[in-house]
N, C-alpha and C. Protein backbone atom coordinates (compact mmCIF):
# COMPACT_ATOMS: atom_id res chain seq x y z
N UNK A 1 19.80 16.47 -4.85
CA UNK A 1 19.05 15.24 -4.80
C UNK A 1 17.79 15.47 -3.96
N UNK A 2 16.77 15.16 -4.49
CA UNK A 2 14.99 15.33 -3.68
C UNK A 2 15.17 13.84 -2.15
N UNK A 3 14.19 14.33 -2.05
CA UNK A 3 13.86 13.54 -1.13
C UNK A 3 13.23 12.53 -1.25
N UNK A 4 13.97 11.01 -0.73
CA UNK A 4 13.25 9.63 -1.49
C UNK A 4 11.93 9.63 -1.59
N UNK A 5 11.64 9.64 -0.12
CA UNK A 5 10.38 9.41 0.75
C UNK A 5 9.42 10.23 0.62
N UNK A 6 9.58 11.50 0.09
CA UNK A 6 8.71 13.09 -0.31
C UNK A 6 7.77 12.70 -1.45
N UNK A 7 6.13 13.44 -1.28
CA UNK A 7 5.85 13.51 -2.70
C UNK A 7 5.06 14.67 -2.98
N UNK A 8 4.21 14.78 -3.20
CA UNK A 8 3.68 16.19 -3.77
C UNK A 8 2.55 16.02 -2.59
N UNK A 9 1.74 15.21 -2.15
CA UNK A 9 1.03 15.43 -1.02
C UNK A 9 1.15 14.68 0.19
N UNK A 10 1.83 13.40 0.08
CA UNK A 10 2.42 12.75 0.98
C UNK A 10 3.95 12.63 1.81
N UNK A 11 4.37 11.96 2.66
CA UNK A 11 5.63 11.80 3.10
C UNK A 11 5.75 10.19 3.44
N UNK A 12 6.15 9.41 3.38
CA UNK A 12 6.43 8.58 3.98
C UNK A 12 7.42 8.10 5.36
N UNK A 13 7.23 7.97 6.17
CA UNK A 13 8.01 7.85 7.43
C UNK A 13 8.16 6.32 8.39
N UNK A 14 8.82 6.54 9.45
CA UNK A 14 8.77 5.48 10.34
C UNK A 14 7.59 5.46 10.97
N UNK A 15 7.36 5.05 12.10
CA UNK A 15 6.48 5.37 13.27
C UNK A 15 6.32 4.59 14.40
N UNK A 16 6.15 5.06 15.42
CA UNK A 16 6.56 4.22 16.77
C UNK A 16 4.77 3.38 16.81
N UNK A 17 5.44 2.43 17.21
CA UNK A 17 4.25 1.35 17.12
C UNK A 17 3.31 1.65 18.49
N UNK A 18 2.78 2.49 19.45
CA UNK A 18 1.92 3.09 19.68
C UNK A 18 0.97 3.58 19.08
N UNK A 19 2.01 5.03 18.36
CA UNK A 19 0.75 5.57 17.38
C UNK A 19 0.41 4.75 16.35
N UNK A 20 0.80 4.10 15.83
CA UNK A 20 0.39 3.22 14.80
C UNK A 20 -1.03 2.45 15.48
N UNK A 21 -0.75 2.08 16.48
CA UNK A 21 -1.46 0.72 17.49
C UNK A 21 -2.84 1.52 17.63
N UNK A 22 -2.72 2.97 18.12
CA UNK A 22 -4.02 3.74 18.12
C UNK A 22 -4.87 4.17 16.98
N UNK A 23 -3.86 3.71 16.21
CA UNK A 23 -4.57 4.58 14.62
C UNK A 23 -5.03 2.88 14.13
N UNK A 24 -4.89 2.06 14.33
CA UNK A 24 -4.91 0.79 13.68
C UNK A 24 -6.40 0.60 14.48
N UNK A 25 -6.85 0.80 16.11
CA UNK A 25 -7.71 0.48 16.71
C UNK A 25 -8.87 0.95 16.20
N UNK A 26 -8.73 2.59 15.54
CA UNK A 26 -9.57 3.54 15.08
C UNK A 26 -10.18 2.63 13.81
N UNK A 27 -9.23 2.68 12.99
CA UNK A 27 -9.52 2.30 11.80
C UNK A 27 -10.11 0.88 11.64
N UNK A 28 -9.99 0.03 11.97
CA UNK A 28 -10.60 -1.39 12.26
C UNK A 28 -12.12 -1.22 12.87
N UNK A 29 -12.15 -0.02 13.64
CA UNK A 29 -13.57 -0.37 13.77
C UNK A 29 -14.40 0.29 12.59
N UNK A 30 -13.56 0.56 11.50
CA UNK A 30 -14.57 0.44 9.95
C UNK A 30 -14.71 -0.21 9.14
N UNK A 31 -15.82 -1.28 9.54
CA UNK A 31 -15.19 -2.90 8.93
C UNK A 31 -15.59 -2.36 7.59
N UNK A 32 -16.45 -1.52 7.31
CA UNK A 32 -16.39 -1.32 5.29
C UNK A 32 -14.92 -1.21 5.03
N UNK A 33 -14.04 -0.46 5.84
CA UNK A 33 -12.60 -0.61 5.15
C UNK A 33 -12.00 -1.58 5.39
N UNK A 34 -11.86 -2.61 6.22
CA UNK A 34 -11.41 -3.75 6.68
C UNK A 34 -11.44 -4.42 5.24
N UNK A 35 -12.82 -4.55 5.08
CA UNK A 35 -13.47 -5.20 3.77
C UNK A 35 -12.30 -5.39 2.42
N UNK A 36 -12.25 -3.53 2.00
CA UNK A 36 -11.41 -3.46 1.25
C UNK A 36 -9.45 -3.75 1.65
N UNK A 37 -9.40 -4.19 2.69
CA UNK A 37 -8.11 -4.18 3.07
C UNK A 37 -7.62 -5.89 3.40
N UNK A 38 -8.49 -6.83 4.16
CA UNK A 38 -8.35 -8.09 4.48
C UNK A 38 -9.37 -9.14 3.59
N UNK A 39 -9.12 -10.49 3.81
CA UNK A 39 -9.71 -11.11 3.58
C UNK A 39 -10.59 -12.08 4.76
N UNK A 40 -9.86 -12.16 5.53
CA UNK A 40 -10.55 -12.37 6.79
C UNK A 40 -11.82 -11.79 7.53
N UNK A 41 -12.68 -12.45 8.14
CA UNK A 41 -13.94 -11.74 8.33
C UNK A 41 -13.60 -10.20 9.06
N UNK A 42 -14.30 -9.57 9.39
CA UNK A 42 -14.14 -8.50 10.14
C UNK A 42 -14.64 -8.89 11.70
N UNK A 43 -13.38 -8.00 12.49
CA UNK A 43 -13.69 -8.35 13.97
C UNK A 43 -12.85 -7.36 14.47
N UNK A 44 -13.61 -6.98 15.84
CA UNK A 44 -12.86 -5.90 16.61
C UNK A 44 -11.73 -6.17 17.43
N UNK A 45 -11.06 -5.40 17.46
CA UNK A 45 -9.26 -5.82 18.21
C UNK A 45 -9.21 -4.48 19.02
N UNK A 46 -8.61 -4.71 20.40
CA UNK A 46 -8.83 -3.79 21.48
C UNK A 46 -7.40 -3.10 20.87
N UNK A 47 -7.09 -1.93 21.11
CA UNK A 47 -5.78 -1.01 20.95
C UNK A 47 -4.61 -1.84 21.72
N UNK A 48 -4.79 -2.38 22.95
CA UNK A 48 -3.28 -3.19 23.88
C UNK A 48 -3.25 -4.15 22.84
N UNK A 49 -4.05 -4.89 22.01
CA UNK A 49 -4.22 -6.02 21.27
C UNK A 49 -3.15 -5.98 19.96
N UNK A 50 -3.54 -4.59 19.31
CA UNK A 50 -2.95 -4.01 18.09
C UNK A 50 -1.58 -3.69 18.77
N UNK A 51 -1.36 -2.99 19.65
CA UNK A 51 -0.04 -2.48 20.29
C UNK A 51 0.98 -3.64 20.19
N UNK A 52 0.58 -5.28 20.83
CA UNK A 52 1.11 -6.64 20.75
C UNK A 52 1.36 -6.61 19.42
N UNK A 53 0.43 -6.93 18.73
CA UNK A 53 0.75 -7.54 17.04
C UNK A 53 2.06 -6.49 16.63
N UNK A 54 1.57 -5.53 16.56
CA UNK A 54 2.35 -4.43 16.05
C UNK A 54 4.22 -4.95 16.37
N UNK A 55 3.77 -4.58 17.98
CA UNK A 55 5.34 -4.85 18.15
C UNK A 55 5.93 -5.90 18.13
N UNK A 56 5.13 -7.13 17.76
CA UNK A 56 5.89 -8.45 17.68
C UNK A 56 6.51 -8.41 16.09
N UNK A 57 5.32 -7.68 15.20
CA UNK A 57 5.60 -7.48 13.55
C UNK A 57 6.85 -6.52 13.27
N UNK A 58 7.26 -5.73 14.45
CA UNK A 58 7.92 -4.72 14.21
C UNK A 58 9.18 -5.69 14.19
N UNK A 59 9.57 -6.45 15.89
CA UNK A 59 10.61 -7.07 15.87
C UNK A 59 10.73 -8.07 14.76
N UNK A 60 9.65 -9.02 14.06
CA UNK A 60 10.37 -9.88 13.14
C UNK A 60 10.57 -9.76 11.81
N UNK A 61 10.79 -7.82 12.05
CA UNK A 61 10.18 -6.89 10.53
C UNK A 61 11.59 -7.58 9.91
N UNK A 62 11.80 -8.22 8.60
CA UNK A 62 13.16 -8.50 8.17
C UNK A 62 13.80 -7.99 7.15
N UNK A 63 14.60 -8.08 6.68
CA UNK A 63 15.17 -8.31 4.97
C UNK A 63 13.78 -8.56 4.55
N UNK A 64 12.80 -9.22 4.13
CA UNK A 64 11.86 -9.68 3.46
C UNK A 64 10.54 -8.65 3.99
N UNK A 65 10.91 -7.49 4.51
CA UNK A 65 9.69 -6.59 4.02
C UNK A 65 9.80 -5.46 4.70
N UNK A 66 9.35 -4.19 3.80
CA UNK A 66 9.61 -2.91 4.53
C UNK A 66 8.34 -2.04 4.67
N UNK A 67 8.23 -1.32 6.11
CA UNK A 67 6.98 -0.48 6.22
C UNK A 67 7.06 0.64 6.56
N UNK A 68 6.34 1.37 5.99
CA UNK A 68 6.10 2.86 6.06
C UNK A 68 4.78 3.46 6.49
N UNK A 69 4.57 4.79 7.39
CA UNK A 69 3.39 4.86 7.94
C UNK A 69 3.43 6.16 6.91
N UNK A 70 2.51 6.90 6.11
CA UNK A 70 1.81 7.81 5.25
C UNK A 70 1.24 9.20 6.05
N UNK A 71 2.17 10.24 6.02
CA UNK A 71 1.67 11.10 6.53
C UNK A 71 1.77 12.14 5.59
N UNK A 72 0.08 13.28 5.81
CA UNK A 72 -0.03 14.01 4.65
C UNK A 72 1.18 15.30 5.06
N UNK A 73 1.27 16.33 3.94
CA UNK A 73 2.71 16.92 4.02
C UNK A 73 1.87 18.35 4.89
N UNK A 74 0.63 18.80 4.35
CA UNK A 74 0.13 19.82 5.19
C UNK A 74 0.12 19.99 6.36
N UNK A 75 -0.46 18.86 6.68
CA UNK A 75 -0.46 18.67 8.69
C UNK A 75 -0.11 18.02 9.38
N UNK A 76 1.17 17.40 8.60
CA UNK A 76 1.96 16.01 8.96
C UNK A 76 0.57 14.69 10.12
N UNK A 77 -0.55 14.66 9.42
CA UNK A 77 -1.38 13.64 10.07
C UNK A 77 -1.28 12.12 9.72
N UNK A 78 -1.39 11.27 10.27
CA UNK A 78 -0.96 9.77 9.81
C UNK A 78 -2.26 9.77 9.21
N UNK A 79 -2.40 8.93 7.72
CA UNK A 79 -3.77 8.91 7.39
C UNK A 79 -3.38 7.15 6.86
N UNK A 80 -2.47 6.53 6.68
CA UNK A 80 -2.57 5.14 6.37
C UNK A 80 -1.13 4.52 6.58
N UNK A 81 -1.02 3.59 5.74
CA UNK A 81 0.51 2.66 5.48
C UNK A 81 0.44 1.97 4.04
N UNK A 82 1.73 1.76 3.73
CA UNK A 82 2.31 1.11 2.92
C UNK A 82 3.47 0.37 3.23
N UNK A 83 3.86 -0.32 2.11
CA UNK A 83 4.81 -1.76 2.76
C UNK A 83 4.99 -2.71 1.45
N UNK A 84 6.35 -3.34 1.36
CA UNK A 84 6.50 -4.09 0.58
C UNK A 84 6.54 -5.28 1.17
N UNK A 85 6.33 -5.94 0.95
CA UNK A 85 5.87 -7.49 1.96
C UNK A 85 6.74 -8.32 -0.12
N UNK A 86 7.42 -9.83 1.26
CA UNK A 86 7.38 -10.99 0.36
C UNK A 86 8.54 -10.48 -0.75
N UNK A 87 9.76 -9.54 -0.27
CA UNK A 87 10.71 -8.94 -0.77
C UNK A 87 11.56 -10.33 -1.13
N UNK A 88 11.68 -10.68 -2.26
CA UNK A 88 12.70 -11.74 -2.95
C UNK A 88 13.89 -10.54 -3.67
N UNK A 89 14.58 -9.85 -2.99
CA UNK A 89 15.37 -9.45 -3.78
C UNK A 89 16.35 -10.51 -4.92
N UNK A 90 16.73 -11.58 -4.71
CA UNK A 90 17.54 -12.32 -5.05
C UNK A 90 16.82 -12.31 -6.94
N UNK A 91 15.44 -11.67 -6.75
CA UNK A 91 14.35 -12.04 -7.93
C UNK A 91 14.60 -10.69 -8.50
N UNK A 92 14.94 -10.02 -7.59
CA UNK A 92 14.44 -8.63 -7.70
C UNK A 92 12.53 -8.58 -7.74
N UNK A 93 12.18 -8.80 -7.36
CA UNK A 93 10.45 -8.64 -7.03
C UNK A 93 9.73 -8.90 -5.69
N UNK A 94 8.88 -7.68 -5.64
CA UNK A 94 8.23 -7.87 -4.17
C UNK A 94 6.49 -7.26 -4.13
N UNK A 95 5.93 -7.60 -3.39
CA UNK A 95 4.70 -7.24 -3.57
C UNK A 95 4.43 -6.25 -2.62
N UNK A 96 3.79 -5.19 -2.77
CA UNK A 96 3.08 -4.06 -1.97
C UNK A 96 1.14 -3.92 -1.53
N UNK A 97 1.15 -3.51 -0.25
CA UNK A 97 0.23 -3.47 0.26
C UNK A 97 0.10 -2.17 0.77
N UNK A 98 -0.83 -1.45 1.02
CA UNK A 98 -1.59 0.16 1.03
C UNK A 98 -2.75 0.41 1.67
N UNK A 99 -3.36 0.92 2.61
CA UNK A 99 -4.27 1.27 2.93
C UNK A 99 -4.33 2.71 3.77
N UNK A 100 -5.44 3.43 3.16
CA UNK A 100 -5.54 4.54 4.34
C UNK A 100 -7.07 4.43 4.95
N UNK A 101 -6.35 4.80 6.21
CA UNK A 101 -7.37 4.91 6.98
C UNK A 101 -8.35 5.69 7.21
N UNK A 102 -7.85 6.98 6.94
CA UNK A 102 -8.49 8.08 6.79
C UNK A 102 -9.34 8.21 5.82
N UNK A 103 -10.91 7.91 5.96
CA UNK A 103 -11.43 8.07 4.97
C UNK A 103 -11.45 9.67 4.14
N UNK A 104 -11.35 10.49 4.80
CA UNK A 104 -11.57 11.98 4.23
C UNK A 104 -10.33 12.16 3.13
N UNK A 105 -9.74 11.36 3.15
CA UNK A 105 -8.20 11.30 2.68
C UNK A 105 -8.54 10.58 0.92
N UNK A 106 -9.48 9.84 1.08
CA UNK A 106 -10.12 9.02 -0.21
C UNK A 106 -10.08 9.58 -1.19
N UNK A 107 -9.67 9.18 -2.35
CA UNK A 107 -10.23 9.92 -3.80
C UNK A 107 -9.59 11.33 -3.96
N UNK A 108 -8.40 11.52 -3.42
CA UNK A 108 -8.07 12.62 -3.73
C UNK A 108 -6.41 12.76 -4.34
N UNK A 109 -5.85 11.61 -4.34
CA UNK A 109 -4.86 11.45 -5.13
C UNK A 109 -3.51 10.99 -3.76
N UNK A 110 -3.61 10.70 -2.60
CA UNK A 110 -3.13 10.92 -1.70
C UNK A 110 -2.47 9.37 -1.46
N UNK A 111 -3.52 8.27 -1.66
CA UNK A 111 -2.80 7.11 -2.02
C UNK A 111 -2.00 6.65 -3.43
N UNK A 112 -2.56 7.60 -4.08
CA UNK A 112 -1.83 7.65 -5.66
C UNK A 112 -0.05 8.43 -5.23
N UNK A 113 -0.01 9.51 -4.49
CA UNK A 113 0.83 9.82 -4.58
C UNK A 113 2.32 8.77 -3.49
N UNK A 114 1.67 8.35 -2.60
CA UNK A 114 1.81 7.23 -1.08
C UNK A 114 2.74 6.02 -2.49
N UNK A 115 1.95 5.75 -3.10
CA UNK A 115 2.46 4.59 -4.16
C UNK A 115 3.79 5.30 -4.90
N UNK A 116 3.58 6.42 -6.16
CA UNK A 116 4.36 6.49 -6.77
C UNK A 116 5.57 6.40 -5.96
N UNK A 117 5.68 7.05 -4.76
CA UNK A 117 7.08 7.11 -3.61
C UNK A 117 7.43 5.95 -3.36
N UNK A 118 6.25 4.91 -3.19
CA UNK A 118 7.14 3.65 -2.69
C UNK A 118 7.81 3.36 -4.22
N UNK A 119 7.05 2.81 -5.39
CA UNK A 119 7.71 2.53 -6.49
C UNK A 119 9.07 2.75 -6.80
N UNK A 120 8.98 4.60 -6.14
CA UNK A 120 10.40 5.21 -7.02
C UNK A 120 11.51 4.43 -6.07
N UNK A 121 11.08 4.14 -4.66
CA UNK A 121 11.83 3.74 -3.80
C UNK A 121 12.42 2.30 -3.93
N UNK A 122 11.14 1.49 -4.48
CA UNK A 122 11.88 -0.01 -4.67
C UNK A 122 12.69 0.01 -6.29
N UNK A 123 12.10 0.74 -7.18
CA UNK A 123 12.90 1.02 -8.30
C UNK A 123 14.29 1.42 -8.03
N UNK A 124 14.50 2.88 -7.01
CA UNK A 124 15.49 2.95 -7.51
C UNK A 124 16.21 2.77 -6.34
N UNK A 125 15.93 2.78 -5.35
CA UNK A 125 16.82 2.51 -3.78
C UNK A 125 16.64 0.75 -3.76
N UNK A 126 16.18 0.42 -4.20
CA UNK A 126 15.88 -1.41 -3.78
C UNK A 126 16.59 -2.00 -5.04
N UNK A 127 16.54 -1.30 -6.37
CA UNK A 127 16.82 -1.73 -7.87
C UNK A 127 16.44 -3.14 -7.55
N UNK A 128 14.86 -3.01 -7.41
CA UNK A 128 13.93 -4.16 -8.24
C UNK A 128 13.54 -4.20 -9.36
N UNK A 129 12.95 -5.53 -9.95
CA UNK A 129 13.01 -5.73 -11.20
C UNK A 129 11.50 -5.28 -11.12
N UNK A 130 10.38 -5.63 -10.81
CA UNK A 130 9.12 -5.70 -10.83
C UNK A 130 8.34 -5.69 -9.14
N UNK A 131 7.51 -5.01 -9.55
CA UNK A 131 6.77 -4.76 -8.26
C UNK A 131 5.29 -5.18 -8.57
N UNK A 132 4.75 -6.08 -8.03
CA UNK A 132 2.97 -6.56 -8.04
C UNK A 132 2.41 -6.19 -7.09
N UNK A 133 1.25 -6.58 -6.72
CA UNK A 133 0.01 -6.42 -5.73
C UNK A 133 -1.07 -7.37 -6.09
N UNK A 134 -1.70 -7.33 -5.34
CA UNK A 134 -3.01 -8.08 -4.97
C UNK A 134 -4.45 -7.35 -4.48
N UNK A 135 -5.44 -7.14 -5.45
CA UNK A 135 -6.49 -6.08 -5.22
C UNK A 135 -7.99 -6.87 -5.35
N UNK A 136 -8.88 -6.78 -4.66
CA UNK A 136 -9.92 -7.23 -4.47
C UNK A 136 -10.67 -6.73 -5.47
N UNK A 137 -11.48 -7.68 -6.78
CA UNK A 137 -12.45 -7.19 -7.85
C UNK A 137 -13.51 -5.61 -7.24
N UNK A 138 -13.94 -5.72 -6.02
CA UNK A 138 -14.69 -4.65 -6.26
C UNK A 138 -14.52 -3.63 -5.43
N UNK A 139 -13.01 -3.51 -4.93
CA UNK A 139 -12.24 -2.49 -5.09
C UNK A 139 -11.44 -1.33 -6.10
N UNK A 140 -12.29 -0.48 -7.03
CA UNK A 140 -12.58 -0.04 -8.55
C UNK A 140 -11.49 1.26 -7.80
N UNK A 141 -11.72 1.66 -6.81
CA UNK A 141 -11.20 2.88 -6.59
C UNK A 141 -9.82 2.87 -6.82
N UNK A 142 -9.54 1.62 -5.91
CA UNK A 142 -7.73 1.02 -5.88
C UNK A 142 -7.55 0.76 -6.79
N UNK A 143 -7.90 -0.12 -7.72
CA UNK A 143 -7.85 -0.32 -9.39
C UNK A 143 -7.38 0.78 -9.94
N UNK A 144 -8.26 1.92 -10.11
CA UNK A 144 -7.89 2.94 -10.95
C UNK A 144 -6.82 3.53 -10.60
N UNK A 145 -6.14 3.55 -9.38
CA UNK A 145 -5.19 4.55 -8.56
C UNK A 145 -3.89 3.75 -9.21
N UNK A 146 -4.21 2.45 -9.04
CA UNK A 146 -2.93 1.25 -9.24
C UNK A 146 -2.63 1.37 -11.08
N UNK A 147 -3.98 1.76 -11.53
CA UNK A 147 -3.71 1.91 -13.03
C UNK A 147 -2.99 3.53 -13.43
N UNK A 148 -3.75 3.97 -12.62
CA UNK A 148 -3.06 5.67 -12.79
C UNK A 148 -0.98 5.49 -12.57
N UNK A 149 -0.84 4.75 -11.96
CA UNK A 149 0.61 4.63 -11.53
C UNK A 149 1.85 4.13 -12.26
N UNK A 150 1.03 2.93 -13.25
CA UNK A 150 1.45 2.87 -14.30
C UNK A 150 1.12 0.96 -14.01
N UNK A 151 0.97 0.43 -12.73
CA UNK A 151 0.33 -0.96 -12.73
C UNK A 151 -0.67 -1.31 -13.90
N UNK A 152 -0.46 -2.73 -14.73
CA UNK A 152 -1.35 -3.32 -15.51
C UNK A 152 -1.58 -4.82 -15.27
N UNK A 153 -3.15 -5.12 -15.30
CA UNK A 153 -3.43 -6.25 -14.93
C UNK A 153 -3.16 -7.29 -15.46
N UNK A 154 -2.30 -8.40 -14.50
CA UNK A 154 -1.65 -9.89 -14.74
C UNK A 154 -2.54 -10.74 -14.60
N UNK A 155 -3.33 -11.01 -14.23
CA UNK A 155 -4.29 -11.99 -14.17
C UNK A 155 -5.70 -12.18 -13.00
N UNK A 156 -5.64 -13.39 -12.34
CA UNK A 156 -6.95 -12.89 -11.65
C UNK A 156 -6.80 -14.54 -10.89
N UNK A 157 -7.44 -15.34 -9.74
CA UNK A 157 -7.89 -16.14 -9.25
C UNK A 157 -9.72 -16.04 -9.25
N UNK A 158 -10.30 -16.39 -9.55
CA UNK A 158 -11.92 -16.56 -10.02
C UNK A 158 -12.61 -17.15 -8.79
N UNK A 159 -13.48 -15.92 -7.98
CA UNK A 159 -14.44 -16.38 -7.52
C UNK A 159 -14.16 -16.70 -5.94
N UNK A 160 -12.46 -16.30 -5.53
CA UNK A 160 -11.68 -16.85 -4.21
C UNK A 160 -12.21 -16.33 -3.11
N UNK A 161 -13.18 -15.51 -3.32
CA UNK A 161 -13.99 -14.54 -1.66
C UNK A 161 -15.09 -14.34 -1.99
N UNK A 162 -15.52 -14.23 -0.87
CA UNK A 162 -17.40 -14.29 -0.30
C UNK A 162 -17.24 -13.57 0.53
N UNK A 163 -18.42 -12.36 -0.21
CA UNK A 163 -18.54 -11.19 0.42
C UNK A 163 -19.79 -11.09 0.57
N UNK A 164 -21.04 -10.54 1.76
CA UNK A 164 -22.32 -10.42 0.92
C UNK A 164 -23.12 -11.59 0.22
N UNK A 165 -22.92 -12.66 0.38
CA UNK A 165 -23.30 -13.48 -0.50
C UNK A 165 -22.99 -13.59 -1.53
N UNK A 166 -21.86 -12.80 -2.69
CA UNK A 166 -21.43 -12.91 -3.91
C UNK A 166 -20.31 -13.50 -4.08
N UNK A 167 -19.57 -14.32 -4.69
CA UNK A 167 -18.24 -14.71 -4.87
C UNK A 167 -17.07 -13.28 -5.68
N UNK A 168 -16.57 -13.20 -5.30
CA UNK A 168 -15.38 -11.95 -6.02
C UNK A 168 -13.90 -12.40 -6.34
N UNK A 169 -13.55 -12.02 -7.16
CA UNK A 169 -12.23 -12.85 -7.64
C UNK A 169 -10.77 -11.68 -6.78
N UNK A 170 -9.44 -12.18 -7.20
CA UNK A 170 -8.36 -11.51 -6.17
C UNK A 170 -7.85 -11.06 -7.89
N UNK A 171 -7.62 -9.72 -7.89
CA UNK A 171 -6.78 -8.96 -9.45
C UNK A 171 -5.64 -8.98 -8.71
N UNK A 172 -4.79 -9.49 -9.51
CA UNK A 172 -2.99 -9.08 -9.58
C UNK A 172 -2.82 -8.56 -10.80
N UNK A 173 -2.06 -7.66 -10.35
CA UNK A 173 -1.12 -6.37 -11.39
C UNK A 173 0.18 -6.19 -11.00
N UNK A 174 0.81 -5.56 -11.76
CA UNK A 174 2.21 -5.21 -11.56
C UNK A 174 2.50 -4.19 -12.66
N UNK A 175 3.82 -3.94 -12.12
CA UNK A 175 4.85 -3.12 -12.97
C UNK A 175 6.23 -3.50 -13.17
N UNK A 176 6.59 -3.24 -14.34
CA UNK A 176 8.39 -3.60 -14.07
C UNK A 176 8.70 -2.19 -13.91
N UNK A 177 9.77 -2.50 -13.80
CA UNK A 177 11.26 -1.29 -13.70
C UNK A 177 11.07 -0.34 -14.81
N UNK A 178 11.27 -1.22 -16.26
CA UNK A 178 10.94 -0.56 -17.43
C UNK A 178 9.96 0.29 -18.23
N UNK A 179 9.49 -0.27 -17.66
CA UNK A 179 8.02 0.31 -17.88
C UNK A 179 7.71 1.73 -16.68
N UNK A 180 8.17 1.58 -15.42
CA UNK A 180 7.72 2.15 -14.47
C UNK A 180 8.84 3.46 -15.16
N UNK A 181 10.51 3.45 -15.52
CA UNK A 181 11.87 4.26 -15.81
C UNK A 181 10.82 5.02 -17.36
N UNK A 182 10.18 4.08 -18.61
CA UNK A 182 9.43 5.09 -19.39
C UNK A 182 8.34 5.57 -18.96
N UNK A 183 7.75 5.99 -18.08
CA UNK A 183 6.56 6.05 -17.39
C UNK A 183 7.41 7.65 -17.12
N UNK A 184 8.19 7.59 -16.27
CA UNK A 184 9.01 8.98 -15.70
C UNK A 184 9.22 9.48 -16.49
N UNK A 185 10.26 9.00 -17.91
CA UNK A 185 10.42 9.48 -18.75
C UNK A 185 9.45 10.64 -19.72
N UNK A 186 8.36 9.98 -19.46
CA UNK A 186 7.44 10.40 -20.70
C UNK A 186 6.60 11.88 -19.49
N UNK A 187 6.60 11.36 -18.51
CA UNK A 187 5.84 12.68 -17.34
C UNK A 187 7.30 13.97 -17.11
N UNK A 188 8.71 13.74 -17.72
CA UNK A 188 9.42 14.70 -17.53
C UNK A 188 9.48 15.73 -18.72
N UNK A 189 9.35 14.54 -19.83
CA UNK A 189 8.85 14.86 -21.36
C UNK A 189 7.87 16.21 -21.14
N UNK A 190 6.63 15.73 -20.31
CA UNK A 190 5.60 16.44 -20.56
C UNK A 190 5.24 17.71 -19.59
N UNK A 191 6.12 18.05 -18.70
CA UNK A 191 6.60 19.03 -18.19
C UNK A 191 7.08 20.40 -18.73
């Protein structure tokens, strides 16, 4: 049996909410990524600040959502997180959230691979029915990564953020189970 959490360039792990708290301080002060990550304006948060949130999020971490910190497999470096937030198992469906921090880490398949692991994980360790997300219109990069995975777009809210002076709409996508189980199928096929 492989390893749940393993993938071809990533690992997924725990992480003590320190390092997290320092890597969270780093990364926030790049509000272009903030951008792509919140909806809330961008603003700076001191590291003791992040350290609080962190560990208050850690203690009321529940049944209703699981997090993982993304470390690459070469140099075991933290470069982001992932997380299923808003876990209705009773539905079987939960929504996932992703970001790396590491910009050098971008565009190279590293959050593509960060995803397929969680998927296989709520697929087959969680046996959920469907897994969604929530992606910002002119976030194209995440789009394509979420489409590479086997995610297809459910619909859209029109126009819900102001960025820049432009209005931008919120894309939701998802995957089921089924789709995600022929998805494997057809990449073992082609092996």
């Amino acid at each position: 049996m492989s390893d749940l959490l393993r993938g071809e360039l990533v690992r997924l792990t725990a992480e003590n909410p320190e390092v997290m708290a320092s890597n969270f301080f780093l990364w926030y002060q790049d509000t272009g990524w903030v951008r792509f990550l919140d909806t809330d304006p961008s603003r700076l948060t001191s590291e003791k600040k992040w350290k609080e949130l962190l560990d208050k999020d850690l203690d009321k971490e529940s049944k209703d959502e699981i997090f993982f910190a993304i470390r690459t497999l070469e140099s075991d470096k933290l470069i982001g997180f992932i997380g299923l937030f808003e876990l209705f198992k009773h539905h079987g469906d939960t929504l996932v959230a992703i970001a790396l921090g590491e910009r050098d880490y971008w565009g190279k398949g590293y959050g593509t691979d960060a995803m397929r692991i969680m998927l296989r994980y709520a697929f087959y360790e969680l046996n959920l029915r469907r897994v969604g997300l929530i992606v910002f219109e002119y976030n194209t990069r995440a789009i394509r990564s979420y489409e590479k995975v086997g995610f297809i777009p459910e619909g859209s809210v029109r126009r819900v953020m102001q960025r820049d002076g432009k209005r931008w709409d919120f894309k939701y996508m998802g995957i089921l189970r089924e789709e995600w189980l022929a998805r494997q199928a057809g990449e073992v096929n082609d092996q």
